[in-house]
Each structure stands twice: as structure tokens, then as C-alpha cells.
C-alpha atoms as a PDB file:
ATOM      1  CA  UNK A   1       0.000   0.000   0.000  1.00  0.00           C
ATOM      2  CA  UNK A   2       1.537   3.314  -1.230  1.00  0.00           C
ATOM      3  CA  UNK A   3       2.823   5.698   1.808  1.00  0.00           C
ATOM      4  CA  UNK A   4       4.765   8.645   1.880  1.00  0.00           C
ATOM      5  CA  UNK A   5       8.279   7.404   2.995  1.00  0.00           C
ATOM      6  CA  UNK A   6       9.788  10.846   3.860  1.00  0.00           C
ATOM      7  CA  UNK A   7       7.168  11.824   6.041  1.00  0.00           C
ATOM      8  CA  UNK A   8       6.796   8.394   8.025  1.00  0.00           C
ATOM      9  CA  UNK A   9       7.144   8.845  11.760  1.00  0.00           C
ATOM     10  CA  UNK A  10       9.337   5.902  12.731  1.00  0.00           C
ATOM     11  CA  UNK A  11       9.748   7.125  16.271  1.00  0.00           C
ATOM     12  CA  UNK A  12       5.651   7.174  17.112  1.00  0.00           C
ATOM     13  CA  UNK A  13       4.914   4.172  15.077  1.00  0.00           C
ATOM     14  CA  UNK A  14       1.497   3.466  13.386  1.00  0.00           C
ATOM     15  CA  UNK A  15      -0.890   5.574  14.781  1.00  0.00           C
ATOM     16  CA  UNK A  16      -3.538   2.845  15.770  1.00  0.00           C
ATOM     17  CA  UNK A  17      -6.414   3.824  18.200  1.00  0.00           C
ATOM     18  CA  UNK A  18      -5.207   1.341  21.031  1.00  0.00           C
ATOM     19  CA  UNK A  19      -1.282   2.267  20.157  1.00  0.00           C
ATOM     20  CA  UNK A  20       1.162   3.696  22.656  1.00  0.00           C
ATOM     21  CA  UNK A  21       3.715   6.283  22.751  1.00  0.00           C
ATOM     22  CA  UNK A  22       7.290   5.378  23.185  1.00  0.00           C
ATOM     23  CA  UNK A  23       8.655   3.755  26.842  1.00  0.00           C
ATOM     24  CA  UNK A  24       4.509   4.038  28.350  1.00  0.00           C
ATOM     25  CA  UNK A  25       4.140   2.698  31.211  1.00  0.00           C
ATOM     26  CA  UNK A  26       1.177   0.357  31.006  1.00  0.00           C
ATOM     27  CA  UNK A  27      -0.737  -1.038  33.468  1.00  0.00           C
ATOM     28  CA  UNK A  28      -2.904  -4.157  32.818  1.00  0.00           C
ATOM     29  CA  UNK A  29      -4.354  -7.360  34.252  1.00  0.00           C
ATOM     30  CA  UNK A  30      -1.936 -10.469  33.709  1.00  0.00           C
ATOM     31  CA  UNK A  31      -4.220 -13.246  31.479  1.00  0.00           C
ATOM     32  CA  UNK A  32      -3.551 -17.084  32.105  1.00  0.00           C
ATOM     33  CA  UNK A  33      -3.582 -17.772  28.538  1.00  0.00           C
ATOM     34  CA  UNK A  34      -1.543 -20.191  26.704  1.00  0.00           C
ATOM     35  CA  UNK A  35       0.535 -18.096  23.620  1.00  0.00           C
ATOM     36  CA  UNK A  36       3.003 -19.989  20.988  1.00  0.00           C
ATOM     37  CA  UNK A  37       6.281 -19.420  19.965  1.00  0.00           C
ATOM     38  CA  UNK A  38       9.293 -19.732  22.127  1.00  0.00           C
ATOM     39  CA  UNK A  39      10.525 -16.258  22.977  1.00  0.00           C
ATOM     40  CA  UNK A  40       9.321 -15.274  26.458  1.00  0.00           C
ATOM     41  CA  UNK A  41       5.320 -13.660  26.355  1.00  0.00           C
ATOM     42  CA  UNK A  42       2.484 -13.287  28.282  1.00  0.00           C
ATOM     43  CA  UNK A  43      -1.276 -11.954  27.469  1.00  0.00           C
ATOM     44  CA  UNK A  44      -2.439  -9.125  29.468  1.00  0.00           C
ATOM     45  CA  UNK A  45      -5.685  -7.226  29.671  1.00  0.00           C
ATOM     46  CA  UNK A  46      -5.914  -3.602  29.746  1.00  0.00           C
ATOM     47  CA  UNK A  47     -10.049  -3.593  29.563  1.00  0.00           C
ATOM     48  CA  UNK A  48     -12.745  -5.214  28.710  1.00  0.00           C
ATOM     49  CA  UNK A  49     -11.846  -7.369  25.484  1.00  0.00           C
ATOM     50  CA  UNK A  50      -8.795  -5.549  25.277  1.00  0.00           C
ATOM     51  CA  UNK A  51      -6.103  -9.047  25.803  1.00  0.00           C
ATOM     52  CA  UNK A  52      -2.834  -8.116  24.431  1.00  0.00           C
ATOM     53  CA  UNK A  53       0.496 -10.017  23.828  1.00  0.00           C
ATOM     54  CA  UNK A  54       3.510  -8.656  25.571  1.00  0.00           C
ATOM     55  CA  UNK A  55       6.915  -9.813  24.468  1.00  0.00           C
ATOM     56  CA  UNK A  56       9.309  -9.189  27.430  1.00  0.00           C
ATOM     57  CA  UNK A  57      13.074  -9.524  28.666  1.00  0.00           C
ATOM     58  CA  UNK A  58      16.670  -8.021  28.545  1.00  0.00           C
ATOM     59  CA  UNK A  59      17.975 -10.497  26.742  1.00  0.00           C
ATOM     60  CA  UNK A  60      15.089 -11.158  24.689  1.00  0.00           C
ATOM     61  CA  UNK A  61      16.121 -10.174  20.414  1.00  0.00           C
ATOM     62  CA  UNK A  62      12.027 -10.164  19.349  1.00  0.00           C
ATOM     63  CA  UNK A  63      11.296  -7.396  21.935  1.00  0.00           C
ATOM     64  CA  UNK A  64      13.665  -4.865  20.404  1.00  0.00           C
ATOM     65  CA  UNK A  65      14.047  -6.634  16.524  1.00  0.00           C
ATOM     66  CA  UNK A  66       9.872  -7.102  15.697  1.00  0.00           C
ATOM     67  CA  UNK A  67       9.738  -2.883  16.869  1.00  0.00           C
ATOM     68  CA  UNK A  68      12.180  -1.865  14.528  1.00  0.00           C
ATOM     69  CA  UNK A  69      11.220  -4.814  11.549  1.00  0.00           C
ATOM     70  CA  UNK A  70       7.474  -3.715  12.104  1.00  0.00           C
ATOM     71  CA  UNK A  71       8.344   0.053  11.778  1.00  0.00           C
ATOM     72  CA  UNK A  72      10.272  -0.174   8.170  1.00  0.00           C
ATOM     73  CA  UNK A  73       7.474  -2.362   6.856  1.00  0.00           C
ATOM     74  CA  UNK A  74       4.683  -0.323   7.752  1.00  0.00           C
ATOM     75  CA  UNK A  75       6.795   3.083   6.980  1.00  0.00           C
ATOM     76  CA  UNK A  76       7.452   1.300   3.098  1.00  0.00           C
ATOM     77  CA  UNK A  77       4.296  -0.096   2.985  1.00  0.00           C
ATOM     78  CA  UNK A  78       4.283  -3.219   3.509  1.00  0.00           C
ATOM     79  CA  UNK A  79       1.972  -5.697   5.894  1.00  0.00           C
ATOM     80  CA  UNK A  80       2.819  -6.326   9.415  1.00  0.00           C
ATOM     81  CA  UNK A  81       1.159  -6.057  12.943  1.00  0.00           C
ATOM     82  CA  UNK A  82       2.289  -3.069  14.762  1.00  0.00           C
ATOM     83  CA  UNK A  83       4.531  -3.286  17.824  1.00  0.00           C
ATOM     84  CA  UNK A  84       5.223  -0.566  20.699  1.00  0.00           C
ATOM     85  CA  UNK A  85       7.796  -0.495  22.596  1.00  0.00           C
ATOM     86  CA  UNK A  86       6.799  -0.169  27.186  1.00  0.00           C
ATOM     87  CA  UNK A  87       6.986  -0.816  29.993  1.00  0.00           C
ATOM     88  CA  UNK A  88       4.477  -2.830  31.861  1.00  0.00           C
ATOM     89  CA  UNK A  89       3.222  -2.756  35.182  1.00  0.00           C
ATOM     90  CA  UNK A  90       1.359  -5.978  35.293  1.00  0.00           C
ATOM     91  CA  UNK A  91      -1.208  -6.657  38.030  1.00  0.00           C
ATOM     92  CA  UNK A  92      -1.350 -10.467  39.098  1.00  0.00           C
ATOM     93  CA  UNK A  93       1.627 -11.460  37.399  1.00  0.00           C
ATOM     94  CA  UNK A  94       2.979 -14.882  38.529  1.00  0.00           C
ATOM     95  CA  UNK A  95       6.939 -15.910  39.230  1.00  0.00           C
ATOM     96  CA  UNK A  96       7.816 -16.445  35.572  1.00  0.00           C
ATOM     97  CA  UNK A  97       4.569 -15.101  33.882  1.00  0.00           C
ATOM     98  CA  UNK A  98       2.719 -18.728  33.789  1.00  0.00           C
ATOM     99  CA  UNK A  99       0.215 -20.207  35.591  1.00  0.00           C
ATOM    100  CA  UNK A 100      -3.104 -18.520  37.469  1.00  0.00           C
ATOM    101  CA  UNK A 101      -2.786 -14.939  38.592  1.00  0.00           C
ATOM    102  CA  UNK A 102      -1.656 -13.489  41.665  1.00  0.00           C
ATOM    103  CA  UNK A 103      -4.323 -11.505  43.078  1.00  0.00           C
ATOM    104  CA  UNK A 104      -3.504  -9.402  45.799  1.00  0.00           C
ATOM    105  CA  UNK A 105       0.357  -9.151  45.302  1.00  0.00           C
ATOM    106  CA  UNK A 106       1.906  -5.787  44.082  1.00  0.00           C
ATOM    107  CA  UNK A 107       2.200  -5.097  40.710  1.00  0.00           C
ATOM    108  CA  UNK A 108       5.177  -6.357  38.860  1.00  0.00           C
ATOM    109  CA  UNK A 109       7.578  -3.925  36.890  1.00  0.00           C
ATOM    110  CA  UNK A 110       8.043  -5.294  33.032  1.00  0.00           C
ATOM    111  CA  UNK A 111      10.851  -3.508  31.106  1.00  0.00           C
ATOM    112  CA  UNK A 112      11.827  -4.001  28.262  1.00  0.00           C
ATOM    113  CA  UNK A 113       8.345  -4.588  26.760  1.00  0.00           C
ATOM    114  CA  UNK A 114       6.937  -4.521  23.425  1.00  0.00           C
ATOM    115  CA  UNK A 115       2.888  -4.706  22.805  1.00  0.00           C
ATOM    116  CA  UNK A 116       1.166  -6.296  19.806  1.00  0.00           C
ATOM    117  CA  UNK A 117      -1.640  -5.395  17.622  1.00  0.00           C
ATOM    118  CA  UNK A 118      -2.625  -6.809  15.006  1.00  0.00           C
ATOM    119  CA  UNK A 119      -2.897  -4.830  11.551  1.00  0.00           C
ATOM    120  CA  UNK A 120      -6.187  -4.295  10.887  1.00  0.00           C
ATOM    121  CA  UNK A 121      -7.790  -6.998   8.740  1.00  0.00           C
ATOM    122  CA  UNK A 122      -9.722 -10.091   8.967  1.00  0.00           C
ATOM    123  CA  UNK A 123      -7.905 -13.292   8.814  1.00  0.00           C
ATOM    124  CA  UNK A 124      -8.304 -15.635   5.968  1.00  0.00           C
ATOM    125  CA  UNK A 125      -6.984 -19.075   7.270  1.00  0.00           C
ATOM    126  CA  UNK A 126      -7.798 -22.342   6.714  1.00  0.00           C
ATOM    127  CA  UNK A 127      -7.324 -23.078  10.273  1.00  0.00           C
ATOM    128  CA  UNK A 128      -5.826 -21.160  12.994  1.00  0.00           C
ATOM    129  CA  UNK A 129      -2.455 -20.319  12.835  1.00  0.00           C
ATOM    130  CA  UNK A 130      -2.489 -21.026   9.137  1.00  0.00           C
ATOM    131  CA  UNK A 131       0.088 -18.836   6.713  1.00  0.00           C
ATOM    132  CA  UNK A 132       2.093 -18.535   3.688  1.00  0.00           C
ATOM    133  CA  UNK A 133       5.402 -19.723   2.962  1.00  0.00           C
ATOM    134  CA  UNK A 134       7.292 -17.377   0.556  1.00  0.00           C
ATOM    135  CA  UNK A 135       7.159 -19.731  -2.345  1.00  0.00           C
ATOM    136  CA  UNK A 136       3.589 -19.196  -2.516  1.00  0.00           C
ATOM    137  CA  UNK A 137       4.255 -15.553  -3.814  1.00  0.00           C
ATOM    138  CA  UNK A 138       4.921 -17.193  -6.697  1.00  0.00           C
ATOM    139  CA  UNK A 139       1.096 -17.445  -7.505  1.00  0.00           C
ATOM    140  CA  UNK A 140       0.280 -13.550  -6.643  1.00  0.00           C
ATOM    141  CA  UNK A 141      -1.052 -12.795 -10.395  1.00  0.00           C
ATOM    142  CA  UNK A 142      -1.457  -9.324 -11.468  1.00  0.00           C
ATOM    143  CA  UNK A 143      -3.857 -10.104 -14.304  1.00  0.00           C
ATOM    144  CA  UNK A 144      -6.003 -11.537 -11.437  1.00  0.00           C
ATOM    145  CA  UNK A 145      -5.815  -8.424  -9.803  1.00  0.00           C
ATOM    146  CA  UNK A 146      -2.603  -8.901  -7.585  1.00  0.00           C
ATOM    147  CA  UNK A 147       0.110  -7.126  -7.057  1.00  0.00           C
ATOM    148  CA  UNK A 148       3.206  -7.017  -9.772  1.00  0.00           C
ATOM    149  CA  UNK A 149       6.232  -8.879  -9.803  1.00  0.00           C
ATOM    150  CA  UNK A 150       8.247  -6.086  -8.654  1.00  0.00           C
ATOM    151  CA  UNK A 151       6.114  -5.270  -5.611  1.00  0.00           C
ATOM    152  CA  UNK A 152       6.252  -9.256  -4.789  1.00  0.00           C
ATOM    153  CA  UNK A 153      10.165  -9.393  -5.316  1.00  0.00           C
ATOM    154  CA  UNK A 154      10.348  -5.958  -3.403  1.00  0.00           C
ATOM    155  CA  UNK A 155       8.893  -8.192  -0.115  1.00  0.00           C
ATOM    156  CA  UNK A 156      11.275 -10.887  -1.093  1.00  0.00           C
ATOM    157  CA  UNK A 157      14.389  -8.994  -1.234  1.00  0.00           C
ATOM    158  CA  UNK A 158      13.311  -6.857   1.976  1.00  0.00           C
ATOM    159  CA  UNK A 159      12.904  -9.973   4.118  1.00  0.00           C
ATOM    160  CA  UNK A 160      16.416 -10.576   3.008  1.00  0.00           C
ATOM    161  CA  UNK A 161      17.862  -7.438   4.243  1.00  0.00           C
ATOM    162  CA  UNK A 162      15.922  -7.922   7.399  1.00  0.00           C
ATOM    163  CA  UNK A 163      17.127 -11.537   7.532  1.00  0.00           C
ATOM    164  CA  UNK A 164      13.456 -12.595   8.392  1.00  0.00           C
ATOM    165  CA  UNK A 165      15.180 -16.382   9.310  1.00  0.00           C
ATOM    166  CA  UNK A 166      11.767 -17.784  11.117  1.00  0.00           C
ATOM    167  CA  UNK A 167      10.351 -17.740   7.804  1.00  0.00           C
ATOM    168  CA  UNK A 168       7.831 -20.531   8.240  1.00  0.00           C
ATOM    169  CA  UNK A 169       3.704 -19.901   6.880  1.00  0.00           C
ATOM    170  CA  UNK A 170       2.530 -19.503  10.338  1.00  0.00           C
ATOM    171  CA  UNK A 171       5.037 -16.233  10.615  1.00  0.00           C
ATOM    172  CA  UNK A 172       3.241 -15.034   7.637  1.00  0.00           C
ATOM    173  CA  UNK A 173      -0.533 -14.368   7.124  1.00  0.00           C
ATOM    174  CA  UNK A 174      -3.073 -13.872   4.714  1.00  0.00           C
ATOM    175  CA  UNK A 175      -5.943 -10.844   5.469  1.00  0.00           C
ATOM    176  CA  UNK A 176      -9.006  -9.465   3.745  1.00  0.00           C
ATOM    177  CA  UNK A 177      -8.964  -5.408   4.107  1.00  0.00           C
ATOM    178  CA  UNK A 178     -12.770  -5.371   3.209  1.00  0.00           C
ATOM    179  CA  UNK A 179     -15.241  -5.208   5.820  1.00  0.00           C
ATOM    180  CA  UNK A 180     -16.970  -8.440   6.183  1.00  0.00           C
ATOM    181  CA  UNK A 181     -20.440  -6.413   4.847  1.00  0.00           C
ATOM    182  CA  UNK A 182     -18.801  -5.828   1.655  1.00  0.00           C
ATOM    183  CA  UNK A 183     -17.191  -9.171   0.602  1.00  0.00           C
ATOM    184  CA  UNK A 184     -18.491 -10.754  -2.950  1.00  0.00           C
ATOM    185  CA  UNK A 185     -20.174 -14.197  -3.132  1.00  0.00           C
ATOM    186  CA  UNK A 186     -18.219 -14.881   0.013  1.00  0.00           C
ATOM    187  CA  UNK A 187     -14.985 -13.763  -1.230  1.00  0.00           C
ATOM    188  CA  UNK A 188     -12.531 -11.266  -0.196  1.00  0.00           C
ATOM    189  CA  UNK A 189     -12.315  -8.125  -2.876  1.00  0.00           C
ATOM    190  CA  UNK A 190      -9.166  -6.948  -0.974  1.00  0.00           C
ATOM    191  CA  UNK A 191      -6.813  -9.834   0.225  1.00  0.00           C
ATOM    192  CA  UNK A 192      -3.583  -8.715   1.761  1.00  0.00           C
ATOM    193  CA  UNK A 193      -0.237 -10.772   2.118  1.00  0.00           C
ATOM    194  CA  UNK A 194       1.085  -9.473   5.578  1.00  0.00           C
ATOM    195  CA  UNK A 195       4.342 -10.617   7.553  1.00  0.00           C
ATOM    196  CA  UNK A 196       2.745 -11.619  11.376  1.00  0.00           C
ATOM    197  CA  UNK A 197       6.115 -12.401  13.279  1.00  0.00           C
ATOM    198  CA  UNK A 198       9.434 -10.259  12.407  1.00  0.00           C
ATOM    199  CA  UNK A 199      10.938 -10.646  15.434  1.00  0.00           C
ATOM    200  CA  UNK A 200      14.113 -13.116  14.386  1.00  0.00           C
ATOM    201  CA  UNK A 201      15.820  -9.995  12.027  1.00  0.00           C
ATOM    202  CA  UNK A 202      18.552  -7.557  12.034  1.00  0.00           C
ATOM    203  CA  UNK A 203      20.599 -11.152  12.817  1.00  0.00           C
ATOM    204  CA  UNK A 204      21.721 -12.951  10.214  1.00  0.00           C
ATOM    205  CA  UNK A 205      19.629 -16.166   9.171  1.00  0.00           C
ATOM    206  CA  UNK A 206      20.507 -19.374  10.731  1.00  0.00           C
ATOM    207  CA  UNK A 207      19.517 -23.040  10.445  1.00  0.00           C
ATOM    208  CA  UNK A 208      17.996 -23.377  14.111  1.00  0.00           C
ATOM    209  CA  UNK A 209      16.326 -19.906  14.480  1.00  0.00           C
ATOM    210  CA  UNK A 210      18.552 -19.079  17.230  1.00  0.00           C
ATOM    211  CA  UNK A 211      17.728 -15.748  19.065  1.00  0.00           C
ATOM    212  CA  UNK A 212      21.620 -14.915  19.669  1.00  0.00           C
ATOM    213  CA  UNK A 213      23.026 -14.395  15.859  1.00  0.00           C
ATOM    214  CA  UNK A 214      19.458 -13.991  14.599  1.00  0.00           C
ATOM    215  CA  UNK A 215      18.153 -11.185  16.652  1.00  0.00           C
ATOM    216  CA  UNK A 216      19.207  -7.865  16.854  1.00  0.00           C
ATOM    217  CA  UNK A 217      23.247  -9.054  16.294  1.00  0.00           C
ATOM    218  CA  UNK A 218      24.998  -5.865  14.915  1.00  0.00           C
ATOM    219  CA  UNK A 219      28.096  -8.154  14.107  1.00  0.00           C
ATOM    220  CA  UNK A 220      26.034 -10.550  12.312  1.00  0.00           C
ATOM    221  CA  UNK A 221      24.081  -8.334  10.607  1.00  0.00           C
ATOM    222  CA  UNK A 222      26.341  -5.622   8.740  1.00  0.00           C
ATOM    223  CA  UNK A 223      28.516  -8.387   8.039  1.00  0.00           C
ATOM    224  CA  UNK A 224      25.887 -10.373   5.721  1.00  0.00           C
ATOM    225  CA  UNK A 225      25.565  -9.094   2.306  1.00  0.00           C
ATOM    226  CA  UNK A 226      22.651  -8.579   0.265  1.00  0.00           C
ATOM    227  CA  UNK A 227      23.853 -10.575  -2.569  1.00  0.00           C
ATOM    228  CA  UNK A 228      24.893 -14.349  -2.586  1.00  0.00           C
ATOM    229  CA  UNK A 229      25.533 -13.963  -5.987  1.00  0.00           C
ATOM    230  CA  UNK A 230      25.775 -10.165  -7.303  1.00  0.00           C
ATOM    231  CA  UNK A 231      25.766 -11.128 -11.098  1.00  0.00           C
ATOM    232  CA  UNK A 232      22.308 -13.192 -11.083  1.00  0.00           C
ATOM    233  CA  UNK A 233      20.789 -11.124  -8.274  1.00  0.00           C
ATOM    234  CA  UNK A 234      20.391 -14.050  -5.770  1.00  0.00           C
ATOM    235  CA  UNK A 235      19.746 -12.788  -2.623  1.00  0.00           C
ATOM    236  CA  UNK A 236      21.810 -13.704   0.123  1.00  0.00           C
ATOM    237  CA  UNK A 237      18.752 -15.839   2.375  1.00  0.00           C
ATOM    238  CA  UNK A 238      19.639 -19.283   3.605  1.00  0.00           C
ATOM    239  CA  UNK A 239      16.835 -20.854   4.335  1.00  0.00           C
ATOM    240  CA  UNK A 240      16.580 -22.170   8.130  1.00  0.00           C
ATOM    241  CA  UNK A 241      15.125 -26.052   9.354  1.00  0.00           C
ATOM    242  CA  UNK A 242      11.440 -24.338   9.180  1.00  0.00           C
ATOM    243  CA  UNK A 243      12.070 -21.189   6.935  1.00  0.00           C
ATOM    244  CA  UNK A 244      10.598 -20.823   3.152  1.00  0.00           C
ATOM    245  CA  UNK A 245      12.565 -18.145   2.239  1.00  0.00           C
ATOM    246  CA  UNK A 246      15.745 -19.468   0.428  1.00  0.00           C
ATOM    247  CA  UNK A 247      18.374 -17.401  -1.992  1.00  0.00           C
ATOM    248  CA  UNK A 248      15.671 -16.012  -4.072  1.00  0.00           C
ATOM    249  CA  UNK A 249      16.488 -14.569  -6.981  1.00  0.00           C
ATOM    250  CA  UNK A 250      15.424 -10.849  -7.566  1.00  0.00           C
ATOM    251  CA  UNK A 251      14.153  -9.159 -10.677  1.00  0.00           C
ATOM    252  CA  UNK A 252      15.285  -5.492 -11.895  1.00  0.00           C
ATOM    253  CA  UNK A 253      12.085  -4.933 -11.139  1.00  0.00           C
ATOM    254  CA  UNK A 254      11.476  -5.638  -7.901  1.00  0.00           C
ATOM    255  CA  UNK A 255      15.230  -4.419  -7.208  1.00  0.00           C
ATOM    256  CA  UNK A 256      14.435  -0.823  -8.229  1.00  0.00           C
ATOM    257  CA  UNK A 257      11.222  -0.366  -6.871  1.00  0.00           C
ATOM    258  CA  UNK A 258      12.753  -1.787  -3.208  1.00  0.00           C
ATOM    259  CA  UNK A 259      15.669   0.968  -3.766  1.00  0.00           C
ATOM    260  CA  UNK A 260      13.262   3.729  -4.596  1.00  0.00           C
ATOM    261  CA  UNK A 261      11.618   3.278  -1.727  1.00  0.00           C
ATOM    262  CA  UNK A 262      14.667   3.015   0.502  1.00  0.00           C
ATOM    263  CA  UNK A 263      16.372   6.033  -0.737  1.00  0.00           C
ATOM    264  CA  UNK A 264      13.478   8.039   0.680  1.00  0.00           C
ATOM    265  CA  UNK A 265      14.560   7.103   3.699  1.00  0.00           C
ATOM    266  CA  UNK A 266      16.038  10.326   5.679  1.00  0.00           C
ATOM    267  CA  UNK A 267      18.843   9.571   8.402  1.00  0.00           C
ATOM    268  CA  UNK A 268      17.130  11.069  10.787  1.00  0.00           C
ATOM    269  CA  UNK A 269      14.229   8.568  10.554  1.00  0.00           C
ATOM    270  CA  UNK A 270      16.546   5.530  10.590  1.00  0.00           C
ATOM    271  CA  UNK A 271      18.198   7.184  13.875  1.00  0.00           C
ATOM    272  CA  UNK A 272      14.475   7.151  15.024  1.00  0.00           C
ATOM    273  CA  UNK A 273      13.882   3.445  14.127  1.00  0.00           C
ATOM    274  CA  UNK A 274      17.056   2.250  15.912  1.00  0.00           C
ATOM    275  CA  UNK A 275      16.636   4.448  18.709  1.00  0.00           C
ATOM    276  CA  UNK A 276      12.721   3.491  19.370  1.00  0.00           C
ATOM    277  CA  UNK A 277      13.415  -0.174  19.370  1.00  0.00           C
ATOM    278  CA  UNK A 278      15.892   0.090  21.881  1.00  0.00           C
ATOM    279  CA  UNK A 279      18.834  -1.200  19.720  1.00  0.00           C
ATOM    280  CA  UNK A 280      22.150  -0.390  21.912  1.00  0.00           C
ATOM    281  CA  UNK A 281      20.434  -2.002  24.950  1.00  0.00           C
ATOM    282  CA  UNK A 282      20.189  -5.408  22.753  1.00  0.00           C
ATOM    283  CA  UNK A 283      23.345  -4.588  20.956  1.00  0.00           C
ATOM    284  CA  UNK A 284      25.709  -2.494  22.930  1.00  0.00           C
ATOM    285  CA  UNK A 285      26.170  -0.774  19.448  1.00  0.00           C
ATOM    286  CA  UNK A 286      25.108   2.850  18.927  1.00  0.00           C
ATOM    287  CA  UNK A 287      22.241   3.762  16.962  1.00  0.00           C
ATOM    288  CA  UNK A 288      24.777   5.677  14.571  1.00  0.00           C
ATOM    289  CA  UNK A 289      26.497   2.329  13.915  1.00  0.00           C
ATOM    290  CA  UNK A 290      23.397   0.401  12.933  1.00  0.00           C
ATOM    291  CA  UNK A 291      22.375   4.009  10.592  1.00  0.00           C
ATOM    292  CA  UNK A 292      25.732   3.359   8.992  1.00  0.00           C
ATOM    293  CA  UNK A 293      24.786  -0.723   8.704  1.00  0.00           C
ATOM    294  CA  UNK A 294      21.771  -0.328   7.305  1.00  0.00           C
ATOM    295  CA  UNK A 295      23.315   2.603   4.550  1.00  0.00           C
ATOM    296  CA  UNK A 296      25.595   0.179   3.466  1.00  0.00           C
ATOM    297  CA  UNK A 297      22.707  -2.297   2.568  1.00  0.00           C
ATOM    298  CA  UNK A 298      20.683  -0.071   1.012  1.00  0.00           C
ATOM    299  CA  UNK A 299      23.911   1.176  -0.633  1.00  0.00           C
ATOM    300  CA  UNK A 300      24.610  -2.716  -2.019  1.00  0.00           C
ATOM    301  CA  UNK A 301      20.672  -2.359  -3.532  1.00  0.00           C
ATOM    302  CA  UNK A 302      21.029   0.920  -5.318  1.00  0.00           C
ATOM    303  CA  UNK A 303      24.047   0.079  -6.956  1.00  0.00           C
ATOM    304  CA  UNK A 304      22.971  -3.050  -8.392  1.00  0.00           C
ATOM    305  CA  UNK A 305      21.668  -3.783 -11.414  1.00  0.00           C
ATOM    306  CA  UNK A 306      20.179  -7.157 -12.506  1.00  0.00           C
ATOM    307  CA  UNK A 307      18.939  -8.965 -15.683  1.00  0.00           C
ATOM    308  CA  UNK A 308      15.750  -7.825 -16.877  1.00  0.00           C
END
């Protein structure tokens, strides 16, 4: 979806109704709920049918990585849930966030903390939890109305730079952006490809999906090319034990319309996107060294040029 990149603000995020401005403290209700994935979370409730998830932890890559992953999607215009980066004071909380709450105990200080919510859209699964895997974007077909190759290989080769390395279906969803009232035949007019889990990026890709070298790794990360193979365009992606994503190869296309979009991309708003997901507390590295990082990449894209 079209935005205008110069005039994105990466530091307040997506300005959703129920969204939060940087380092809030937040106080909700801790939820006994059961929530997937392995990275430490916990569902919290902040009203009535308000449960959100809350990533948490020091040492945890998602809860800095998915704030700064979600930001450059959404500022480029891409699909992804929106993440905002807390502090929680959580009534009821348990010793290590699981079991039944704690009523009656003081309120437990959470920091770091990011807080979900979802993009708007209504899912389109064929059961829950139910995604795409990336070689599926091989069917989008704009004479069926879908997007063009270069927006698709724009997604592909973005993933890349992000090192998106958890890149199985279920971190990857499928929405309708038409109200329910307006769908045809019982179809979706608008279906949207979005990315639901970015927080294994800014890392580079490995084969276990470890957190360490995957998540928010400066090393790692500035040291990974783009390119696996300049000449052909094959983007440097190696697939982990559950990715999809593997070396795909990138048209001119879909390499220029990525770069466009990148170049409109100010320093001072990628000093805001490091700075608002908390980077050199993950890192140790300054937000001025993971500007520099991420020029260098973008620098690697603009300066290519591959077969038509």
C-alpha cells in the first residue's frame, strides 16, 4: 500500500487507536492464557476485550528486533502487525509469567516490553495459525488483480535485508482489508499478504532460528551481504530447518522499486527506528552504527543492477 516514505514517523509508530507512545508505562491485568512461539510472552488485559500479547526480557532479540522490523514495513508499505515499545506494570503477574494470577500481590515492573496489535484486517486461514510460505508468492497474479512482480520481489528482497530467518507460513498471514459487509459471493475483494512475526531480524539467518546471531546481532548483521551472488541477483537468504525463504532470486524490477523506496529514507528517521526499538540495549552498538549498517545495505541495492 503506497505511503509517503519521507514523512513516516518511525519514532511514534502506526498511529492505531489502542497504540502507545514510546517507553509508556502500562498497566494491565496479567491473562492465564496459553501463547506460541518460544521467545518469552504473556497476554495481558488492559479492559474489557482488550487481551494483548507482551513480548518481554533483557535479553530477549524479538522485543527490540519485531519494533524496529514492524516500523520499516509499515513506513514502506508493507503488511505487518504493529509493535510498541513499554513498559508494563502488570497486576497479578505470577513468578515467571505462567500459571493462574496473583491476586492481591503488588504489581510487577516489566521492562523491556513490546505490545502487539494486530494490523487491521480479517484473517483468511484455513485453520488457525495457518500462513504462507514465501514460495507461494509465486502465484500472486497481477492479471487476477494482484500485485506485480516487482512489488512481490520488493517483499522478497526486503525480508532478506531484514534476515526474516523464522520464515515458516505460520510467521506469515493472509488478510481481507474489506469489511466483512462488503465481501463478494463470500470472497474477499481486498486480500492482503502481511508478515505476522518479524521478530528473528537484524541477525543474520541461521539453520535453528537461534535468538543470539538472529536477533538484533549488529556483528552478524552488517557483516551479511545482500547478494549471494551479485551477477544473477540471488539474494543472500539461507533458508533455516522451518524457513521458506531461500536465496531467491530478484528481478530489476522488484530491485528498483525496493531501492526507490529506501532512498526516501532520511537519516534522521533511521536514527528514530534504531533508537525506538531500543537497539544499543540489545546490541551495545550505537544507533549511529546500525544508521551506517543499514546505509551500506541499502547502498549494495542501489548500486545493483540485474537482468531484466
Amino acid at each position: 500500500m503506497p505511503t509517503n516514505v519521507a514523512s513516516m514517523d518511525l519514532r511514534a509508530g502506526p498511529r492505531d487507536p489502542g497504540g502507545f507512545a514510546p517507553d509508556t508505562l502500562v498497566s494491565c491485568d496479567y491473562v492465564d492464557k496459553r501463547l506460541g512461539g518460544h521467545s518469552p510472552k504473556f497476554s495481558c488485559s488492559l479492559g474489557e476485550h482488550d487481551d494483548v500479547k507482551v513480548k518481554y526480557g533483557r535479553t530477549n532479540g524479538e522485543v527490540y528486533a519485531e519494533v524496529a522490523a514492524t516500523r520499516l514495513l509499515w513506513a514502506l508499505g508493507f503488511g505487518a502487525d504493529h509493535m510498541y515499545p513499554v513498559r508494563i506494570e502488570c497486576r497479578g503477574c505470577p513468578a515467571g509469567f505462567r500459571g493462574p494470577p496473583q491476586h492481591g500481590h503488588p504489581p510487577v515492573i516489566v521492562a523491556p516490553a513490546a505490545i502487539e496489535r494486530k494490523m487491521p484486517g480479517r484473517a483468511i486461514q484455513t485453520h488457525e495459525g495457518s500462513g504462507w510460505g514465501w514460495p507461494e508468492l509465486d502465484l500472486v497474479d497481477e492479471r487476477a488483480g494482484g500485485a506485480p512482480r516487482a512489488h512481490v520481489d520488493a517483499l522478497r528482497l526486503l525480508a532478506v535485508v531484514l534476515q526474516h530467518t523464522d520464515s515458516k507460513p505460520e510467521q506469515q498471514r493472509l488478510v481481507c482489508l474489506t469489511p466483512a459487509d462488503k465481501d463478494e459471493n463470500g470472497t474477499c475483494p481486498q486480500p492482503f499478504m502481511i508478515l505476522d512475526d518479524v521478530g528473528l531480524t537484524f541477525g543474520h539467518a541461521n539453520r535453528f532460528n537461534r535468538d543470539a546471531p538472529g536477533s538484533v546481532n549488529f556483528q552478524e548483521w552488517s557483516d551479511t551481504p545482500v547478494w549471494s551472488d551479485p551477477k544473477r541477483c540471488v539474494a543472500n537468504m539461507s533458508k533455516s530447518m522451518t524457513g521458506t525463504l531461500d536465496h531467491p532470486v530478484i528481478s530489476e524490477g522488484g530491485r528498483k522499486f525496493l531501492a526507490d523506496l529506501l532512498a526516501q529514507l532520511s537519516d534522521a528517521q533511521l536514527h528514530d527506528l534504531f533508537d525506538v526499538a531500543r537497539f544499543e540495549l540489545r546490541s551495545g552498538h550505537r544507533s549511529d552504527e546500525w544508521v551506517e549498517a543499514f546505509k551500506r545495505k541499502r547502498s549494495e541495492i542501489l548500486n545493483q543492477t540485474c537482468p531484466m
